[in-house]
C-alpha atoms as a PDB file:
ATOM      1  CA  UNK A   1      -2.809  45.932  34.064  1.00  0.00           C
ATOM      2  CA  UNK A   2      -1.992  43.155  31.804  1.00  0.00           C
ATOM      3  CA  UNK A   3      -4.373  40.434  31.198  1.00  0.00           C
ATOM      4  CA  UNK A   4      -3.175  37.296  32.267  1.00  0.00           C
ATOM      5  CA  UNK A   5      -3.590  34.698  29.271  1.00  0.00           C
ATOM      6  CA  UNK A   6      -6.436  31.820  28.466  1.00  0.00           C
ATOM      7  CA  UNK A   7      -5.846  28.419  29.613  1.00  0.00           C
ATOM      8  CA  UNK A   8      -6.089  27.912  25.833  1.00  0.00           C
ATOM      9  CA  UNK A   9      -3.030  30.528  25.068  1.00  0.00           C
ATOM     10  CA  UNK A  10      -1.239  28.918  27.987  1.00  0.00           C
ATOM     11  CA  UNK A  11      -0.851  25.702  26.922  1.00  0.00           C
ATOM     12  CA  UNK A  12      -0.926  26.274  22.781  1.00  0.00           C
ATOM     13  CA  UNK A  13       2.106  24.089  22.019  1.00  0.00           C
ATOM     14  CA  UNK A  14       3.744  25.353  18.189  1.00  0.00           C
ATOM     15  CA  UNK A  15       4.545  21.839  16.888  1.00  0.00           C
ATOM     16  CA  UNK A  16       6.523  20.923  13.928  1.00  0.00           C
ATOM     17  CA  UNK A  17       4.323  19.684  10.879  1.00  0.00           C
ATOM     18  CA  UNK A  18       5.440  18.047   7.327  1.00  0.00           C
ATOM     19  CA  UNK A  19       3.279  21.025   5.734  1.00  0.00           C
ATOM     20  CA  UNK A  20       2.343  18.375   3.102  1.00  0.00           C
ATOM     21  CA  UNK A  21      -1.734  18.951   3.421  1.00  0.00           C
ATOM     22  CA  UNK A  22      -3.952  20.406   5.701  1.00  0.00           C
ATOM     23  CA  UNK A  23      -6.770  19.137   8.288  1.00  0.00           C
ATOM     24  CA  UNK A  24     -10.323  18.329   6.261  1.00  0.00           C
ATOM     25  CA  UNK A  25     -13.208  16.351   7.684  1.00  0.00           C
ATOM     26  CA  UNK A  26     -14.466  13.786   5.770  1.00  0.00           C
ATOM     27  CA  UNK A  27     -18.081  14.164   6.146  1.00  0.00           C
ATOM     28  CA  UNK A  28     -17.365  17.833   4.969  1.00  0.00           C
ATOM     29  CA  UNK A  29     -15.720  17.189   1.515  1.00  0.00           C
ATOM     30  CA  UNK A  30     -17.850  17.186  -1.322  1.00  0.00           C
ATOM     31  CA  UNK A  31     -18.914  14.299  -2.845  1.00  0.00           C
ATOM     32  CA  UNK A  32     -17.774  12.243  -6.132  1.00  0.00           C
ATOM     33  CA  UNK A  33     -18.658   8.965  -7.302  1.00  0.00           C
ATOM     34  CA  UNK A  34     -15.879   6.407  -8.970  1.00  0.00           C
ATOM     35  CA  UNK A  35     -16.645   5.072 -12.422  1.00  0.00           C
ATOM     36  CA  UNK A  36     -20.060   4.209 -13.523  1.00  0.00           C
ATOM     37  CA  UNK A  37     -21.304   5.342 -10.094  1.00  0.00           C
ATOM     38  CA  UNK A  38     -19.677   3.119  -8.188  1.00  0.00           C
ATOM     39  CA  UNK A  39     -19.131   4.390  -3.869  1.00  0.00           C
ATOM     40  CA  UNK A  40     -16.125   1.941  -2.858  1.00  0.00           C
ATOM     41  CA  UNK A  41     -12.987   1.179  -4.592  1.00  0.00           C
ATOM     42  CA  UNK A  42     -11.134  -2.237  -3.440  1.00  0.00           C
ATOM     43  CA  UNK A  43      -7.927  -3.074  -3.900  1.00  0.00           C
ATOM     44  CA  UNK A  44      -5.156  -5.762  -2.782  1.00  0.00           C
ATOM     45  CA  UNK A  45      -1.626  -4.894  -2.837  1.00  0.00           C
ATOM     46  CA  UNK A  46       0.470  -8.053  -2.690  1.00  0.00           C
ATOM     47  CA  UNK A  47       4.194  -6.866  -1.161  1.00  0.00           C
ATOM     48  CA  UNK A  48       6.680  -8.769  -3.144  1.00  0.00           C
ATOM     49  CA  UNK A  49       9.734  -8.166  -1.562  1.00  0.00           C
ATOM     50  CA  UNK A  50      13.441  -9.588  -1.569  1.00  0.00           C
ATOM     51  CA  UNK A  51      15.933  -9.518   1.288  1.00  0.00           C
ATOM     52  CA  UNK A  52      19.873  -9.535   1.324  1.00  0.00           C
ATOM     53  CA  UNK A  53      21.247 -12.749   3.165  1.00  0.00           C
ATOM     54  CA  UNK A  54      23.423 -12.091   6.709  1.00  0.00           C
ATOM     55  CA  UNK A  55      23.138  -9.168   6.621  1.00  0.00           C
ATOM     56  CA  UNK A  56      20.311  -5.372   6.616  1.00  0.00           C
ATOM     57  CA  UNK A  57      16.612  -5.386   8.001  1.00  0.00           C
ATOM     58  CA  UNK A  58      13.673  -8.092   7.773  1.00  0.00           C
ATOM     59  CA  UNK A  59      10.830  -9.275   9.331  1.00  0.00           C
ATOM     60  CA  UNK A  60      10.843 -12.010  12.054  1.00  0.00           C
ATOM     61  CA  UNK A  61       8.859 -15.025  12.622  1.00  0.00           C
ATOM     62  CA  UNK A  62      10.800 -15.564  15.546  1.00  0.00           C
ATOM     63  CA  UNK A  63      13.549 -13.253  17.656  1.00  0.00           C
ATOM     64  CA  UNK A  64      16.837 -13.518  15.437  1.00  0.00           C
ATOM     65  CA  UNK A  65      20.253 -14.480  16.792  1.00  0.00           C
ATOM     66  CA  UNK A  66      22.932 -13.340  14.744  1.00  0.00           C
ATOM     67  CA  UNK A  67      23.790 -12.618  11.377  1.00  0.00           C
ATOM     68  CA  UNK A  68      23.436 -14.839   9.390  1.00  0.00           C
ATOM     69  CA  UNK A  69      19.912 -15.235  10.437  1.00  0.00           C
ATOM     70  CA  UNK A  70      18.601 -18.465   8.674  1.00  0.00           C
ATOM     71  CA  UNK A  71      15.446 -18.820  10.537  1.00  0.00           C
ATOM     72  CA  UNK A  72      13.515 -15.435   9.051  1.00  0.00           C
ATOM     73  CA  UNK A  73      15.729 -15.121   5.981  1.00  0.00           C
ATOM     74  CA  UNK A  74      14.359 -18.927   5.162  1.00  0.00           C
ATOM     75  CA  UNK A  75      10.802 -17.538   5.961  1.00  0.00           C
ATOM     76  CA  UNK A  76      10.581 -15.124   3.834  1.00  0.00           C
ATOM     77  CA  UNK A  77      12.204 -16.244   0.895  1.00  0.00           C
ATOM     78  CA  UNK A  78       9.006 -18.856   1.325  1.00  0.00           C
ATOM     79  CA  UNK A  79       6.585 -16.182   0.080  1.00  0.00           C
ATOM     80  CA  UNK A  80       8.532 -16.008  -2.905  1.00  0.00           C
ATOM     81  CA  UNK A  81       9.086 -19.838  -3.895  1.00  0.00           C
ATOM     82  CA  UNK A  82       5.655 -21.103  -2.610  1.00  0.00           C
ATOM     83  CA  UNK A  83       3.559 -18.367  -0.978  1.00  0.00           C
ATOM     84  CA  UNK A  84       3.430 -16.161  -3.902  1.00  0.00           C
ATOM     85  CA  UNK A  85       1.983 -18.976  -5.945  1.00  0.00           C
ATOM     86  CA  UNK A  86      -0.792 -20.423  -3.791  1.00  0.00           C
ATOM     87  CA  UNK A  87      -1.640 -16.885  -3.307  1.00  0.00           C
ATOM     88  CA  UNK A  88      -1.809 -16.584  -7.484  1.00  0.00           C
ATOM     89  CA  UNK A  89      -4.075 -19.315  -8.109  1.00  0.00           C
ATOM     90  CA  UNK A  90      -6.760 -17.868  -5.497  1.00  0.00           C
ATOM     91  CA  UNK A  91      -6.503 -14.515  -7.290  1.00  0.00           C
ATOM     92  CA  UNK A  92      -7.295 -16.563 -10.466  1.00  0.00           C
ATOM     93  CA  UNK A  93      -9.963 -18.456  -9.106  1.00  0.00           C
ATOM     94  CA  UNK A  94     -11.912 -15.575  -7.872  1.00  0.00           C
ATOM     95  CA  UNK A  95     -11.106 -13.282 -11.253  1.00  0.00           C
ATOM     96  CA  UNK A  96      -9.575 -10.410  -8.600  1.00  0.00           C
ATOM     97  CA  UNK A  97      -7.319  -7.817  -9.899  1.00  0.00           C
ATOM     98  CA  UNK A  98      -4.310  -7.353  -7.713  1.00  0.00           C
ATOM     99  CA  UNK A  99      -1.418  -4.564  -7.720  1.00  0.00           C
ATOM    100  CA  UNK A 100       2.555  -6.314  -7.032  1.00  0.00           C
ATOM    101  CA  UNK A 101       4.577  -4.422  -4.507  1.00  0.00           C
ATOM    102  CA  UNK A 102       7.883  -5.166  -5.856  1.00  0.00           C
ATOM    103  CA  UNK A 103      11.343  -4.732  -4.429  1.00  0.00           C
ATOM    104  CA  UNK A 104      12.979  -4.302  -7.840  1.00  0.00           C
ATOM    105  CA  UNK A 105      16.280  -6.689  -6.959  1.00  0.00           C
ATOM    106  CA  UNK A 106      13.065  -9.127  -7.711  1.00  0.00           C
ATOM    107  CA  UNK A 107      13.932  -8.566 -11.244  1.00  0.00           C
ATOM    108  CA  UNK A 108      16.646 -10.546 -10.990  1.00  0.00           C
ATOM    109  CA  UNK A 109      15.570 -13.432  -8.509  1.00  0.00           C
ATOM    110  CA  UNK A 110      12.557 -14.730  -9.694  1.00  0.00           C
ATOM    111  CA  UNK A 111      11.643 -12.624 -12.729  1.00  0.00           C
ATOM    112  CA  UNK A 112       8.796 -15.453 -13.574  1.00  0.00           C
ATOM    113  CA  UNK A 113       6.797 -14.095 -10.778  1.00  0.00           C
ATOM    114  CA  UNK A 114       6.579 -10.930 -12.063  1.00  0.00           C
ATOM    115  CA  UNK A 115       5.857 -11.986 -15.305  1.00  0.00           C
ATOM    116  CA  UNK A 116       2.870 -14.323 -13.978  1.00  0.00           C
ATOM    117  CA  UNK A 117       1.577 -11.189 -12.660  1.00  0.00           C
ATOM    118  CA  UNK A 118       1.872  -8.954 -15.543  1.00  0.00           C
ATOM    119  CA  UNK A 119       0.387 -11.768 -18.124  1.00  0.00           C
ATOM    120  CA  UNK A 120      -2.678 -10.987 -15.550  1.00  0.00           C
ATOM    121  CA  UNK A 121      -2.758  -7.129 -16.480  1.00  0.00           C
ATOM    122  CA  UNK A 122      -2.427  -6.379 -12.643  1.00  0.00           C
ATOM    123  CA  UNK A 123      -0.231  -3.078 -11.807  1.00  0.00           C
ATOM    124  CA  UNK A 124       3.263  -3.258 -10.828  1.00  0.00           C
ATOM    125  CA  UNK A 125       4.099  -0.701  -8.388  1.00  0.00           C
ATOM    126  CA  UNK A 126       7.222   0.388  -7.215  1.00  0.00           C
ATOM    127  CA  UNK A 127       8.362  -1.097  -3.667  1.00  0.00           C
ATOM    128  CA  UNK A 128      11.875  -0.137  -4.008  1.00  0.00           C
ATOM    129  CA  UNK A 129      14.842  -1.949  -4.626  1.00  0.00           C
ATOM    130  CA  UNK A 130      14.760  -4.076  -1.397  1.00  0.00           C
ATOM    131  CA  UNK A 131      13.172  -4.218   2.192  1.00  0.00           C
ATOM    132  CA  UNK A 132      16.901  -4.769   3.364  1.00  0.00           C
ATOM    133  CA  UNK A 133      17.147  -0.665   3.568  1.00  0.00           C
ATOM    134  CA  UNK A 134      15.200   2.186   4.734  1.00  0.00           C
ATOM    135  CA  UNK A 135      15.068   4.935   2.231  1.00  0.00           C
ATOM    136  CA  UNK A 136      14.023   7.631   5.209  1.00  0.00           C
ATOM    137  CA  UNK A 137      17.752   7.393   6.740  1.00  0.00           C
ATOM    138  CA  UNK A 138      19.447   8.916   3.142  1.00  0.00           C
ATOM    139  CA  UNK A 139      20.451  11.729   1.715  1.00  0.00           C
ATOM    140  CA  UNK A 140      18.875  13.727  -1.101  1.00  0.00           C
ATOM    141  CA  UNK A 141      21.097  12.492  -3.550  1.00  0.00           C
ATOM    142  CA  UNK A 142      21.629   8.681  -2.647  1.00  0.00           C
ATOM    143  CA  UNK A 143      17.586   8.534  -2.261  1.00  0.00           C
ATOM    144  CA  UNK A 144      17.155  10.248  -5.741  1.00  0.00           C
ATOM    145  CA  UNK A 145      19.417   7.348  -6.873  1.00  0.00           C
ATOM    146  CA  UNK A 146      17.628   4.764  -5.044  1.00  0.00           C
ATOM    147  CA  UNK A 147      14.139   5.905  -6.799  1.00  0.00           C
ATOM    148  CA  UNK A 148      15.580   6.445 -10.157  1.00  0.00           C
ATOM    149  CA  UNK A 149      17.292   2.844 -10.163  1.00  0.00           C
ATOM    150  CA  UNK A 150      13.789   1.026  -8.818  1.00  0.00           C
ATOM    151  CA  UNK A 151      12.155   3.135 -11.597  1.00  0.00           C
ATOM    152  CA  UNK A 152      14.255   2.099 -14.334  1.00  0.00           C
ATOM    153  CA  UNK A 153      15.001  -1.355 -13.729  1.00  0.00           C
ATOM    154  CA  UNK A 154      10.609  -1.731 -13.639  1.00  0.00           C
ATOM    155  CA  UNK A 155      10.594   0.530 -16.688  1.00  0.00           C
ATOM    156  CA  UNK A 156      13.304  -1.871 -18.412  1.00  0.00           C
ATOM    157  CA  UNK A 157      11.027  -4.815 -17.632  1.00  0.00           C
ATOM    158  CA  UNK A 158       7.431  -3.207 -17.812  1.00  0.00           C
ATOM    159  CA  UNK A 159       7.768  -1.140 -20.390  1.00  0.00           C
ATOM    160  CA  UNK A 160       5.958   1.583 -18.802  1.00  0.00           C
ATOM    161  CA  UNK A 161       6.942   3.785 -15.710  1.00  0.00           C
ATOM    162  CA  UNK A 162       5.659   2.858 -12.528  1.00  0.00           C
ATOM    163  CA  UNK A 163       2.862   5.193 -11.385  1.00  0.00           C
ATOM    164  CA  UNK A 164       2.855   4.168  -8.206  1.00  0.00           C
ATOM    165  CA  UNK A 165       5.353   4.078  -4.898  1.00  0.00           C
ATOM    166  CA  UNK A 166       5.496   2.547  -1.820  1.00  0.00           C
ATOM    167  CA  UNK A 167       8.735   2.733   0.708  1.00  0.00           C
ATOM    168  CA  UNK A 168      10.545  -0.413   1.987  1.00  0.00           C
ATOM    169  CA  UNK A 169       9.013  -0.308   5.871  1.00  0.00           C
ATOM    170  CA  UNK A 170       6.610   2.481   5.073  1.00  0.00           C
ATOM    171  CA  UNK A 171       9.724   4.679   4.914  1.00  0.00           C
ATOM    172  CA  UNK A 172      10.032   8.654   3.932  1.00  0.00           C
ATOM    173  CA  UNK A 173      12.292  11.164   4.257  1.00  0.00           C
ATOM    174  CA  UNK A 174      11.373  14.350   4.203  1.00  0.00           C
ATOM    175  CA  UNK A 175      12.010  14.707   0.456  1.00  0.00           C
ATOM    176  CA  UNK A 176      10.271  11.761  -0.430  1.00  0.00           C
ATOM    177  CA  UNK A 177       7.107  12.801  -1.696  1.00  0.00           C
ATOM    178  CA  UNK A 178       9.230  15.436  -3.545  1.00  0.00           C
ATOM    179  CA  UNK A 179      11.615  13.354  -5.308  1.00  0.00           C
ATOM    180  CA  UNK A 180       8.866  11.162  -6.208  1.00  0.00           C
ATOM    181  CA  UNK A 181       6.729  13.790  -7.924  1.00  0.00           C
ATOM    182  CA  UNK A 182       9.948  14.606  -9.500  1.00  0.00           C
ATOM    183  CA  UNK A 183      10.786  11.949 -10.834  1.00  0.00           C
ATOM    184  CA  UNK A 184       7.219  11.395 -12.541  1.00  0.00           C
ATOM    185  CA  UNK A 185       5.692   9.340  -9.505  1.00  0.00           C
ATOM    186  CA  UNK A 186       1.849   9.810  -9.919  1.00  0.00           C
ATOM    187  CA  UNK A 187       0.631   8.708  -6.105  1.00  0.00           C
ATOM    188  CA  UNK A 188       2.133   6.973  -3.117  1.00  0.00           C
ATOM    189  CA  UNK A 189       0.959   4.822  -0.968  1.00  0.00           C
ATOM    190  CA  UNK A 190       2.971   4.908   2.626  1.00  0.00           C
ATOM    191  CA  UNK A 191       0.524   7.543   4.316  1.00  0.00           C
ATOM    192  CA  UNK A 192      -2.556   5.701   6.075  1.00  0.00           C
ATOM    193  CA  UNK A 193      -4.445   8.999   7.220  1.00  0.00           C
ATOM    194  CA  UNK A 194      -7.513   8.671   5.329  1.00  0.00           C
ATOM    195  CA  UNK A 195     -10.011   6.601   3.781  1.00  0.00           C
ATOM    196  CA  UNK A 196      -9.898   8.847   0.252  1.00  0.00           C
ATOM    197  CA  UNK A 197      -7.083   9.856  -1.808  1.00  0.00           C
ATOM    198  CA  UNK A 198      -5.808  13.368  -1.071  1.00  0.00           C
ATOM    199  CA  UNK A 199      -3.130  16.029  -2.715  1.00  0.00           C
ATOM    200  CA  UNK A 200      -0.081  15.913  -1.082  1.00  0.00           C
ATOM    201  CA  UNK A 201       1.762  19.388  -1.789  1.00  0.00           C
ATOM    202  CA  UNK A 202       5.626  18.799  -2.896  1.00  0.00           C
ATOM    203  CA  UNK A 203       7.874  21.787  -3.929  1.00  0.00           C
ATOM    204  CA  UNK A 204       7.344  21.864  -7.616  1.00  0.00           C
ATOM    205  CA  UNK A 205       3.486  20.802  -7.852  1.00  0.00           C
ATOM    206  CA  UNK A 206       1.770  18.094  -6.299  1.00  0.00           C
ATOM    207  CA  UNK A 207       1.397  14.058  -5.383  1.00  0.00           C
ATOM    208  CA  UNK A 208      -1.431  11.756  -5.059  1.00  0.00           C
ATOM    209  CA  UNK A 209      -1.868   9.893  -1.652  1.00  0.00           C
ATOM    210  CA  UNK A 210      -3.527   6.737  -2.035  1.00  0.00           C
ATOM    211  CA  UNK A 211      -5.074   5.251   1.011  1.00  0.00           C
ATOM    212  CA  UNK A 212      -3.318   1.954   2.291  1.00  0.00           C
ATOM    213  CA  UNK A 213      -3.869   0.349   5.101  1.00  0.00           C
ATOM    214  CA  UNK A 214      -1.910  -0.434   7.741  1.00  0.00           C
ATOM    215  CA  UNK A 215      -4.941  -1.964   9.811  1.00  0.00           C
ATOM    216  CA  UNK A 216      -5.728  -4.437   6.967  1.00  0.00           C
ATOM    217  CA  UNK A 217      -2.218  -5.532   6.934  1.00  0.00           C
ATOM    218  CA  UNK A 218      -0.789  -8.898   7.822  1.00  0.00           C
ATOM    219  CA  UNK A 219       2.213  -7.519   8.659  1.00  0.00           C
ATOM    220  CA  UNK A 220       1.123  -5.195  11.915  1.00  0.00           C
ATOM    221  CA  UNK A 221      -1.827  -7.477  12.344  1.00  0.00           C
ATOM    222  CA  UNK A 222      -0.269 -11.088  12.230  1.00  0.00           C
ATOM    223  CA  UNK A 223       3.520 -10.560  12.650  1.00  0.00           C
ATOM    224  CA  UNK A 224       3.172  -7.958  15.293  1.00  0.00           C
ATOM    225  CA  UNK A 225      -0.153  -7.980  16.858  1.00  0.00           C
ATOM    226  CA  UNK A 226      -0.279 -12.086  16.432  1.00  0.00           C
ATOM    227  CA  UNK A 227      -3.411 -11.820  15.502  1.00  0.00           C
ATOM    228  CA  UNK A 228      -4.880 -15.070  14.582  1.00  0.00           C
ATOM    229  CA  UNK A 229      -5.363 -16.351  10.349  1.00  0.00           C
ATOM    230  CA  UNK A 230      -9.152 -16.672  11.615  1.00  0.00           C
ATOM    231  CA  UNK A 231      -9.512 -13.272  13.046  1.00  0.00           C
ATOM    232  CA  UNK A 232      -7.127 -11.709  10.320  1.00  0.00           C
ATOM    233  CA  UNK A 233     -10.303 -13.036   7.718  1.00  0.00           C
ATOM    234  CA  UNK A 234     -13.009 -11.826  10.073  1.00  0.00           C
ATOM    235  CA  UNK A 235     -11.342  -8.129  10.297  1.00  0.00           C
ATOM    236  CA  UNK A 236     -10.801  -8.421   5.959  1.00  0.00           C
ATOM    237  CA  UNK A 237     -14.780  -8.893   5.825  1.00  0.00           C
ATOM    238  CA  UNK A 238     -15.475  -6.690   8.520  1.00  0.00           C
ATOM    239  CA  UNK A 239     -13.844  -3.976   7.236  1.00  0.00           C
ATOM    240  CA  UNK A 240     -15.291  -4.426   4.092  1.00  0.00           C
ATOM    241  CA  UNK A 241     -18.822  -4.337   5.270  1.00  0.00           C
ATOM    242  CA  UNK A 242     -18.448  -1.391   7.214  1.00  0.00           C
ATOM    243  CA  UNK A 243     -17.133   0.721   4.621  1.00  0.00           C
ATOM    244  CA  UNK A 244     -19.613  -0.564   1.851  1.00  0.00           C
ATOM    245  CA  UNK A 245     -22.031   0.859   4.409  1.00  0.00           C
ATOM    246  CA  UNK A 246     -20.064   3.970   4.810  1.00  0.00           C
ATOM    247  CA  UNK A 247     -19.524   4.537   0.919  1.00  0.00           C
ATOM    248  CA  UNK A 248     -23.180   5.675   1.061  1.00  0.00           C
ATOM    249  CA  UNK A 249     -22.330   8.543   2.649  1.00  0.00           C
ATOM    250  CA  UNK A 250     -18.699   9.452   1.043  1.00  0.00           C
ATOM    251  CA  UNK A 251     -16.689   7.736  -1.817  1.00  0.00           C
ATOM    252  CA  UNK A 252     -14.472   5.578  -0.170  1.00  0.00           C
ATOM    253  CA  UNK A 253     -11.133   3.694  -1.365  1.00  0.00           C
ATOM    254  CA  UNK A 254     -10.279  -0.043   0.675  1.00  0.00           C
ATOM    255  CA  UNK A 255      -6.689  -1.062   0.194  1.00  0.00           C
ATOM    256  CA  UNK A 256      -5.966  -5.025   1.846  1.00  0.00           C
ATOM    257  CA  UNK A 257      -2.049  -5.244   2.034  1.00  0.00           C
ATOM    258  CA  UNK A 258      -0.481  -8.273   2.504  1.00  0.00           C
ATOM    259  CA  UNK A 259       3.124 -10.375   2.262  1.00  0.00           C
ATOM    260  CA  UNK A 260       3.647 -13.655   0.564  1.00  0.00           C
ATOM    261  CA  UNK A 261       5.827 -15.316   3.105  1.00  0.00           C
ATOM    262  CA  UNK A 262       2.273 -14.482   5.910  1.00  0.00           C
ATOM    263  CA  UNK A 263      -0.361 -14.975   4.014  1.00  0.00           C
ATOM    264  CA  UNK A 264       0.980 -17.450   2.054  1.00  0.00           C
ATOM    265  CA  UNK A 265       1.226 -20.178   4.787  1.00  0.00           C
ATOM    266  CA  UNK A 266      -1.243 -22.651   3.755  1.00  0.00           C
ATOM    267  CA  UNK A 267      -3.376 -22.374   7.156  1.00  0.00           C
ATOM    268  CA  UNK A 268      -3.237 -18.613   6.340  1.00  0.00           C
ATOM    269  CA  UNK A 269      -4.518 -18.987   3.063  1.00  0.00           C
ATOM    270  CA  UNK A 270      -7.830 -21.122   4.109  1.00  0.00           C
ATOM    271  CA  UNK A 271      -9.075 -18.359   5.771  1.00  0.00           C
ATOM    272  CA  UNK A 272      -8.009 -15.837   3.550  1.00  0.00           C
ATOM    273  CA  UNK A 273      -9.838 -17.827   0.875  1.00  0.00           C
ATOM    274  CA  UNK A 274     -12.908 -17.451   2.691  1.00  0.00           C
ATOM    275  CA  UNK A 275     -12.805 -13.602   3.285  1.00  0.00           C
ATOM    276  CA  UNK A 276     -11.529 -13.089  -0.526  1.00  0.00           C
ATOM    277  CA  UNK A 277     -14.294 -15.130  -1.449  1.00  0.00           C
ATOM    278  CA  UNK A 278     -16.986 -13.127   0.580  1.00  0.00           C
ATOM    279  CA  UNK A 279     -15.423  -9.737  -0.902  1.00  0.00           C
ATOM    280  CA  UNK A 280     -15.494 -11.368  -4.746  1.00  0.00           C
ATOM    281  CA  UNK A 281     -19.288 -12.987  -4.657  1.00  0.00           C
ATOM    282  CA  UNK A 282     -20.633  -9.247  -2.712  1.00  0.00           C
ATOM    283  CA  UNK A 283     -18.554  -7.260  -5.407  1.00  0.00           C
ATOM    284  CA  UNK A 284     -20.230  -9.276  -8.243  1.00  0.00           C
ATOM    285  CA  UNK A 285     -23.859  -9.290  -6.588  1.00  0.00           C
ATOM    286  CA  UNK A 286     -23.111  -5.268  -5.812  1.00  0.00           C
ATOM    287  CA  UNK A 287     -21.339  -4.330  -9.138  1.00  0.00           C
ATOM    288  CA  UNK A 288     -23.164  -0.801  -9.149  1.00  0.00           C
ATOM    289  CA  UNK A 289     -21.668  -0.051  -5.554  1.00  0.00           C
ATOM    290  CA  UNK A 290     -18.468  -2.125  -5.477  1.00  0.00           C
ATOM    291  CA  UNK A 291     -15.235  -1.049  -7.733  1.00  0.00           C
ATOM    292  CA  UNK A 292     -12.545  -4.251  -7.756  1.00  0.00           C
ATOM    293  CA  UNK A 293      -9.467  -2.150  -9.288  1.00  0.00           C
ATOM    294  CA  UNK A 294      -5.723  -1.185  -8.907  1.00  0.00           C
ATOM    295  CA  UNK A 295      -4.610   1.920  -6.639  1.00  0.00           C
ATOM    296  CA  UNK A 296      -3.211   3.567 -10.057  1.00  0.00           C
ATOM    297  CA  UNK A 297      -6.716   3.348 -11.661  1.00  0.00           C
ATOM    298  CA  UNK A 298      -7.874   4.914  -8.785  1.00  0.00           C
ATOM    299  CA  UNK A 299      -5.400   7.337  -8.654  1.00  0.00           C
ATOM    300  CA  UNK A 300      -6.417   8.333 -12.401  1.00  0.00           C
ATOM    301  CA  UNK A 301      -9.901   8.608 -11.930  1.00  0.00           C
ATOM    302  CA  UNK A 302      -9.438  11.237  -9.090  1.00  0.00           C
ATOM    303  CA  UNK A 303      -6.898  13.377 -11.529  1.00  0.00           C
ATOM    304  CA  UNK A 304      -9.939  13.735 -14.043  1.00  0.00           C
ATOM    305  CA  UNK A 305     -12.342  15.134 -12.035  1.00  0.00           C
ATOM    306  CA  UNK A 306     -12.773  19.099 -11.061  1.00  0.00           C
ATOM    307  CA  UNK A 307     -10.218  20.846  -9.686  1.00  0.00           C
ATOM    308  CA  UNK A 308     -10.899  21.266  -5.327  1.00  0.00           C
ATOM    309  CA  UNK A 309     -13.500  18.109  -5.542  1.00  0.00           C
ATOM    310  CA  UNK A 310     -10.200  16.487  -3.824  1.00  0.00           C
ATOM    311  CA  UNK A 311      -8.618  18.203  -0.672  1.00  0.00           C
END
């Protein structure tokens, strides 16, 4: 007689998985410290990003009518003329590192931007070449274009490679993570599954994921979720509390991502002044816990330590 199966064996479902790493608690991972000892890594990534007129994707203030669509084309060139600015003289004001998102058609548009950022020593990190497309819908060879053109044109300007990618609409193909190893990418950012970096396996070696958040984002949060510029500063703080508190326990990394043309509304930016300014006063009082950095420093402290500290 044959056994009939567990309810378990029953219902076992074989589901498709991206075979890029595999599960790992975080309260079961060994434990590492960043530099000098520090627990929690901070960063803020400011998207810089650039948008084709009448025509490709963009974000909406308000439902669009057709192309062309002055309304949210006109609000998000904003971030670029205005936002982008107030948001640069807060940075200053507070002494807080930042790492640029940039769409690399920026180049072109408003170069001085850039350049304000870079006479700052803050990391430029790839964002492509412009949130108008979605890398995820091409092929192998016209997204291997698309990366290698973003890379250059930053390397013409920069003088140094990018280290560091993140996808126009948190978009990946398949092959992303390995044409981006490939093509001497060091980490990426557009996986939000943890709260540490981990080793993303490609097909010829290996990637760094960064943590960024998609939580801590004024683009899910405020565009989406219409969450208000008040509550936006209370969950920045919040966030940041908890996970100093956490960091006791496991070396965590806390990414705030945000957009020019949101943020950069002046009733926006009063409150983000005030949770900025809460992060920047703790981080100073806290120096021995609290590590105010870039994603690629981060990313460079976790390639020197011991192989298998890092799942």
């Amino acid at each position: 007689m044959v056994a009939s199966k567990s309810m378990a064996e029953k219902f076992e479902l074989d589901l498709s998985t991206h075979g890029r790493y595999g599960y790992s608690a975080i309260v079961n991972r060994p434990s590492y410290n960043w530099p000098e000892g520090r627990r929690l890594a901070v960063y803020i990534g400011l998207n810089l990003e650039h948008f084709a007129f009448g025509e490709g994707l963009g974000a909406e203030l308000a439902p669009g009518g057709p192309q062309p669509d002055v309304l949210n084309y006109a609000w998000r060139d904003y971030g670029n003329r205005v936002g982008v600015w107030r948001l640069l003289s807060l940075f200053d004001a507070l002494g807080l590192p930042v790492a640029l998102l940039v769409n690399s058609t920026l180049y072109n548009y408003c170069p001085e931007v850039i350049s304000a950022f870079r006479d700052r020593n803050d990391e430029i990190v790839a964002h492509g070449r412009t949130n108008t497309e979605r890398q995820s819908i091409l092929s192998e060879a016209a997204e291997t274009a698309l990366i290698r053109e973003t890379t250059d044109i930053i390397t013409q300007h920069e003088g140094k490679t990018p280290q560091g990618w993140l996808g126009p609409w948190i978009a990946q193909s398949p092959l992303t993570p390995d044409l981006l190893q490939e093509t001497g990418y060091a980490y990426l950012l557009d996986w939000c599954c943890d709260d540490q970096p981990i080793w993303f396996k490609t097909r010829q070696s290996r990637i760094l994921a960064v943590p960024y958040s998609q939580e801590i984002n004024d683009i899910p949060a405020i565009a989406v979720r219409r969450t208000s510029a008040s509550d936006f500063a209370d969950m920045i703080i919040d966030q940041y509390e908890e996970m100093k508190q956490q960091s006791q326990e496991q070396p965590l990394v806390y990414g705030i991502a945000l957009h020019a043309y949101i943020v950069g509304q002046p009733f926006r930016l009063r409150h983000l002044r005030r949770a900025l300014t809460h992060i920047a006063k703790d981080a100073a009082q806290h120096s021995d816990v609290v590590w105010l950095t870039h994603p690629g420093q981060i990313a460079q402290h976790i390639a020197s330590l011991p192989e298998g500290i890092v799942p």
